[in-house]
C-alpha atoms as a PDB file:
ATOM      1  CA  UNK A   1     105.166  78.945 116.457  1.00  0.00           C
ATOM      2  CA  UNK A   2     106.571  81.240 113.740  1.00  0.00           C
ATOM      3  CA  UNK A   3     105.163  84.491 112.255  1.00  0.00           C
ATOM      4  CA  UNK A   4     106.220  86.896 108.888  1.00  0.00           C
ATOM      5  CA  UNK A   5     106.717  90.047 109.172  1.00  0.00           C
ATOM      6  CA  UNK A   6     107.478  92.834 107.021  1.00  0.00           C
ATOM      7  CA  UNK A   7     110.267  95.568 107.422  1.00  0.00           C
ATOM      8  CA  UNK A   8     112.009  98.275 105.579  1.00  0.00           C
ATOM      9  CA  UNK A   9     115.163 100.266 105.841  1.00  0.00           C
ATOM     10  CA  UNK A  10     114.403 103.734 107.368  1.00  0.00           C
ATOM     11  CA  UNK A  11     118.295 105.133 106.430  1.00  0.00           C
ATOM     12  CA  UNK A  12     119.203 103.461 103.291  1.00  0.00           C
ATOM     13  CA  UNK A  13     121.669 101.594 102.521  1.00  0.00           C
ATOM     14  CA  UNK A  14     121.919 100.675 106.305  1.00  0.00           C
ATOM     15  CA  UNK A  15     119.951  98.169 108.285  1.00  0.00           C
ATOM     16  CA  UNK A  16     120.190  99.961 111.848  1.00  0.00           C
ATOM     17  CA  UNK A  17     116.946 100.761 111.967  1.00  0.00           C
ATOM     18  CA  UNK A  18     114.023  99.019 110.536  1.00  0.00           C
ATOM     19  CA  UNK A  19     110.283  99.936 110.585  1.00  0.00           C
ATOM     20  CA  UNK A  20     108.089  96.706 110.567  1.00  0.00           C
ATOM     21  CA  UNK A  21     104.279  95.909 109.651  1.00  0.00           C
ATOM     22  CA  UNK A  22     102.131  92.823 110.121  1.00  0.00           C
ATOM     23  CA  UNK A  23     101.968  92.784 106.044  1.00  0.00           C
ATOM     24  CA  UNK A  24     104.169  93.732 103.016  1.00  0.00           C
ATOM     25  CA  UNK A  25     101.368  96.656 102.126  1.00  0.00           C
ATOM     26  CA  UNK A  26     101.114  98.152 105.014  1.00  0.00           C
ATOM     27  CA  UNK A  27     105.009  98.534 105.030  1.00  0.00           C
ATOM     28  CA  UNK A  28     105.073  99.891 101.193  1.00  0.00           C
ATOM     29  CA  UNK A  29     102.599 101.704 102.311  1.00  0.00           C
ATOM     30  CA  UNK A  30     104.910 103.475 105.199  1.00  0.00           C
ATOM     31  CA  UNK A  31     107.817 103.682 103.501  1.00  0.00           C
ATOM     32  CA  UNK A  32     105.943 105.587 100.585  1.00  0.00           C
ATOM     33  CA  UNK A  33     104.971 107.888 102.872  1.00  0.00           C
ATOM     34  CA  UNK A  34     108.413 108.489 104.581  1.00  0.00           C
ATOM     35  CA  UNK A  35     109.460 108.887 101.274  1.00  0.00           C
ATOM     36  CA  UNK A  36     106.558 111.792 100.414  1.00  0.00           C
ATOM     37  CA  UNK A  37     108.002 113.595 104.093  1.00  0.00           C
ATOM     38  CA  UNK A  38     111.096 113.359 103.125  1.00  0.00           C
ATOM     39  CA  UNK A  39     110.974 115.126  99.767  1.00  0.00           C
ATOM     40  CA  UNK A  40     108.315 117.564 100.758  1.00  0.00           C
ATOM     41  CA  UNK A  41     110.442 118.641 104.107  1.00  0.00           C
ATOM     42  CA  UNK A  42     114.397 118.731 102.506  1.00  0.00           C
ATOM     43  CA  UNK A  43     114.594 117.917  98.796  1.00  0.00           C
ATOM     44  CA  UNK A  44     118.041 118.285  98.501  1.00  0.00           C
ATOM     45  CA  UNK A  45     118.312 114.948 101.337  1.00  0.00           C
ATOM     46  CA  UNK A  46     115.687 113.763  99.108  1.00  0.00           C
ATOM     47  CA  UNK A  47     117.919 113.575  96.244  1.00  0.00           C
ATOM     48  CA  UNK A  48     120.106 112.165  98.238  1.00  0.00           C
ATOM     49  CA  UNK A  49     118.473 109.016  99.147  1.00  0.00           C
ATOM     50  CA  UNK A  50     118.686 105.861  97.930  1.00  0.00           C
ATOM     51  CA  UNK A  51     116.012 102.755  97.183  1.00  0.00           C
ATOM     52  CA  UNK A  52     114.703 101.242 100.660  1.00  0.00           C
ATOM     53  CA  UNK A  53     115.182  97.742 101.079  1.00  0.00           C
ATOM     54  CA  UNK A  54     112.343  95.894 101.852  1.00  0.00           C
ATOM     55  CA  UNK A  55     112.964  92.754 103.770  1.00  0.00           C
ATOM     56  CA  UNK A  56     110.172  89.562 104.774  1.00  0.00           C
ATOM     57  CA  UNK A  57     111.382  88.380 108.511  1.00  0.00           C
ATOM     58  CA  UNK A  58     109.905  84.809 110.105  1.00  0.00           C
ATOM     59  CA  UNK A  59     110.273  85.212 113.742  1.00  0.00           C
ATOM     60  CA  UNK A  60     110.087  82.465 116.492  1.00  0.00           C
ATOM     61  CA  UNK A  61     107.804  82.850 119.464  1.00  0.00           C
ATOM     62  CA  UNK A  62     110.441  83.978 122.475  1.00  0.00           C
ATOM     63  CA  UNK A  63     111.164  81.981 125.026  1.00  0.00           C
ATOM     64  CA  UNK A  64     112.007  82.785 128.402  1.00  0.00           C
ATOM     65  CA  UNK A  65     115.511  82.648 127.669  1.00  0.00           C
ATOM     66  CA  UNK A  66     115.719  85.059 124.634  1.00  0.00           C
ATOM     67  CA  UNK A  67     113.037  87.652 126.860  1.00  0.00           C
ATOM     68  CA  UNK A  68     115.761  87.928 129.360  1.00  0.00           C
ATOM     69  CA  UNK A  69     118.737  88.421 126.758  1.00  0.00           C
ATOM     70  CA  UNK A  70     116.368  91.267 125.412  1.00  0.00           C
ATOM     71  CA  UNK A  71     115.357  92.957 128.673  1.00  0.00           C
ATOM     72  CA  UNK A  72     119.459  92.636 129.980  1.00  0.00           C
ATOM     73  CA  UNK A  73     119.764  94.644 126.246  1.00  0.00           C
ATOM     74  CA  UNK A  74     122.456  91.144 125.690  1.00  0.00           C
ATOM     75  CA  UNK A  75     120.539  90.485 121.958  1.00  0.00           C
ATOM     76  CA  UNK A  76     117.909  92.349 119.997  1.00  0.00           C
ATOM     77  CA  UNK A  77     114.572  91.046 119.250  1.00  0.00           C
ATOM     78  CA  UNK A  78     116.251  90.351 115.999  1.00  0.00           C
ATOM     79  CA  UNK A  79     118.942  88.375 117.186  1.00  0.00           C
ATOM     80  CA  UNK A  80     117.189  86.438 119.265  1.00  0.00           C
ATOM     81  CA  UNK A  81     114.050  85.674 117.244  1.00  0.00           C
ATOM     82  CA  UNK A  82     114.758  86.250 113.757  1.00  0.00           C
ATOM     83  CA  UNK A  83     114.550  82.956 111.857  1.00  0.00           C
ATOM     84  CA  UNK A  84     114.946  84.359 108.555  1.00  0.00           C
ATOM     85  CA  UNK A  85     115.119  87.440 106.702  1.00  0.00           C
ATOM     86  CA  UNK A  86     114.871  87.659 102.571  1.00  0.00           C
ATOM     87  CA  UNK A  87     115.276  91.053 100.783  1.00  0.00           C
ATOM     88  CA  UNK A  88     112.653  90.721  98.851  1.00  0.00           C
ATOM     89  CA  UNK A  89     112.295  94.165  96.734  1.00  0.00           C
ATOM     90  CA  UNK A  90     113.132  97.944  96.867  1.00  0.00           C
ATOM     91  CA  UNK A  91     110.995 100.765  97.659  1.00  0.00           C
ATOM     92  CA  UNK A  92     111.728 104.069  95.520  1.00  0.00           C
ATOM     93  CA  UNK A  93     109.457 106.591  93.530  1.00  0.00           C
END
């Protein structure tokens, strides 16, 4: 069985961490209001960052295999689910 989800980049341009939703508004929606913290908190790192890349993922259901390469901390979710990942827009004000 396979499933989308949606994620986008929390540091731009980097793809080290990712926040992820069940659907692409929910994650706009998240991102836009990172975005609103950000600037209202430090506007000179505001400045600073760049457009968030928002990415559609199509995972796999794990098997027992990949559960144990993720619990050993061997392979991420990611890497051991992921089927597919498309950037599929950016997220900026």
């Amino acid at each position: 069985m396979e499933f989308t989800l949606w994620a986008y980049q929390v540091t731009p341009p980097y793809d080290d961490t990712l926040y992820f939703a069940e659907n692409e508004a929910d994650c706009r929606r998240a991102a836009l209001e990172q975005r609103a913290e950000l600037k209202a908190n430090d506007p000179e790192d505001y400045e600073e960052l760049g457009a968030m890349a928002l990415y559609e993922f199509v995972f796999r259901s794990m098997g027992a295999a990949d559960l144990v390469a993720v619990l050993n901390d061997d392979a991420s979710i990611i890497e051991a689910c992921a089927v597919e990942r498309k950037l599929v827009g950016l997220i900026a004000d």
